[in-house]
Protein backbone atom coordinates (compact mmCIF):
# COMPACT_ATOMS: atom_id res chain seq x y z
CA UNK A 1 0.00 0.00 0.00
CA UNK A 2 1.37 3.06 -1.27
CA UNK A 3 0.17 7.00 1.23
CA UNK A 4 -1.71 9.03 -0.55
CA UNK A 5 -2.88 12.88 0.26
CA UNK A 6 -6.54 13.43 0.67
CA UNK A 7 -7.29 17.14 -0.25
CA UNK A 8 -11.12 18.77 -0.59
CA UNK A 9 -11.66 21.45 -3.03
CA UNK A 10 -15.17 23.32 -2.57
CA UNK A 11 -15.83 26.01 -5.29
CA UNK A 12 -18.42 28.90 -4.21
CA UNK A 13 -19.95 32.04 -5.70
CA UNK A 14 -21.52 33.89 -3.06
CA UNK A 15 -19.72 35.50 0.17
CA UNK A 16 -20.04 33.36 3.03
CA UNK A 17 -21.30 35.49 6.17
CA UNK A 18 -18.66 34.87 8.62
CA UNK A 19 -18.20 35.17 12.28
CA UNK A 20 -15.29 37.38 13.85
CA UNK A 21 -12.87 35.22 16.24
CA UNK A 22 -10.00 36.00 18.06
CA UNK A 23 -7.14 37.80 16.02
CA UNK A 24 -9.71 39.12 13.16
CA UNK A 25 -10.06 35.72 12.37
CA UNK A 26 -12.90 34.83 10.35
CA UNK A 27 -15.29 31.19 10.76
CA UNK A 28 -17.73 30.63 8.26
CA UNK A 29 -19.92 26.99 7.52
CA UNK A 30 -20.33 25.96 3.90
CA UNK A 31 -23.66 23.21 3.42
CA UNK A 32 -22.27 21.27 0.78
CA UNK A 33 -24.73 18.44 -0.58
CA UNK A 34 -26.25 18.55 3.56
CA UNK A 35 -22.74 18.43 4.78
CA UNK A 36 -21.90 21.50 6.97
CA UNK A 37 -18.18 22.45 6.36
CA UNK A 38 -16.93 24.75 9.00
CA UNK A 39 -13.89 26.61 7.91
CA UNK A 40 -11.99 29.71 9.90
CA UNK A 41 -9.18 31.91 7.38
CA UNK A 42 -7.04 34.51 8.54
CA UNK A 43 -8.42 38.25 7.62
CA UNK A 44 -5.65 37.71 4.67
CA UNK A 45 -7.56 34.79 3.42
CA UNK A 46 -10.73 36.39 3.95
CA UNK A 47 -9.89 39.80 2.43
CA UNK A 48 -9.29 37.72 -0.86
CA UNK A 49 -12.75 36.46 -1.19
CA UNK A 50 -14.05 40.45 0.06
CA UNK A 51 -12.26 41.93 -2.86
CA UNK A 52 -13.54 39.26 -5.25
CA UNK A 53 -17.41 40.53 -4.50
CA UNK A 54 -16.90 43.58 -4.00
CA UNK A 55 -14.52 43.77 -7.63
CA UNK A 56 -15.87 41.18 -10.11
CA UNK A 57 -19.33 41.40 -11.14
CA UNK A 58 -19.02 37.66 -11.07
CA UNK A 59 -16.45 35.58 -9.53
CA UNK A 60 -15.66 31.89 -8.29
CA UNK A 61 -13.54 30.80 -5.10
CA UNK A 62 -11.98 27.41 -4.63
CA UNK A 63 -11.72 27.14 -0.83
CA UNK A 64 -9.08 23.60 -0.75
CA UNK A 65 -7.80 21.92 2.67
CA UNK A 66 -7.66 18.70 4.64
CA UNK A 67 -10.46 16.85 5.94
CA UNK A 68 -10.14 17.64 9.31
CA UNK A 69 -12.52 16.79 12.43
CA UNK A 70 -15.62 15.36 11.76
CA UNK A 71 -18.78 17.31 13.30
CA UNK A 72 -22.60 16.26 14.38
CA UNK A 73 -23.43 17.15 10.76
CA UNK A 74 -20.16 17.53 8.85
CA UNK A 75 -16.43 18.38 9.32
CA UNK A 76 -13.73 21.01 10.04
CA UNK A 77 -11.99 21.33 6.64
CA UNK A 78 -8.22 22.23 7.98
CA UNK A 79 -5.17 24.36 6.74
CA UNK A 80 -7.82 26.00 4.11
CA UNK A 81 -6.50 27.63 1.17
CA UNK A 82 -8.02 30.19 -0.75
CA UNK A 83 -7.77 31.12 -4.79
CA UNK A 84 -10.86 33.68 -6.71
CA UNK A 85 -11.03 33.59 -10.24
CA UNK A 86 -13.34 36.41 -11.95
CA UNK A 87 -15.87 34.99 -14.21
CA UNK A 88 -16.25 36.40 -17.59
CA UNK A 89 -19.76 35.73 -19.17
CA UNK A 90 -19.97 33.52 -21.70
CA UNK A 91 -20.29 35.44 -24.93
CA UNK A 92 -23.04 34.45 -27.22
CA UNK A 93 -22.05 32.30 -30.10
CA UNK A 94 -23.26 34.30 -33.44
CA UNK A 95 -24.34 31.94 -36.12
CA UNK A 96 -21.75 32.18 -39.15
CA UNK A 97 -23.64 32.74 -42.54
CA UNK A 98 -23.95 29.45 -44.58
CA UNK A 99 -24.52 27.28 -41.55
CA UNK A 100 -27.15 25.01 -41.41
């Protein structure tokens, strides 16, 4: 048996309402598919996914980290990591003459 390195990736588009904890910490809880994910980001972290909404009309974060303690109704996702990506809206395919 070989180790492997379990990692979770969750993607979101909306800003998360945190709470405040010590050190301007911030702890928010993701539902994802009825599991509750609580995660806590330093206001570094955090000020990452701020700028996103308040800068991109439309944006995407990918919140990755360990699977860390498991909860009544989920887990603690650990060491989480996160990277925003604006998204640009699709633009809208124009039909080229002669196609059929």
């Amino acid at each position: 048996m070989i180790a492997g390195k379990l990692e979770i990736t969750i993607k979101i588009n909306e800003l998360p309402q945190p709470k405040t904890i010590e050190n301007g910490w911030q702890q928010f809880e993701l539902d994802c598919d009825g599991q509750i994910i609580s995660v806590t980001v330093k206001p570094k972290v955090w000020k990452k996914l701020t700028d996103a909404a308040s800068n991109y009309p439309q944006w995407v974060g990918a919140i990755a980290g360990k699977l860390g303690q498991q909860t009544d109704n989920g887990f603690v996702l650990e060491e989480p990591n996160i990277q925003v990506f604006e998204r640009k809206p699709k633009a809208e395919a124009t039909p080229t003459p002669g196609a059929a």
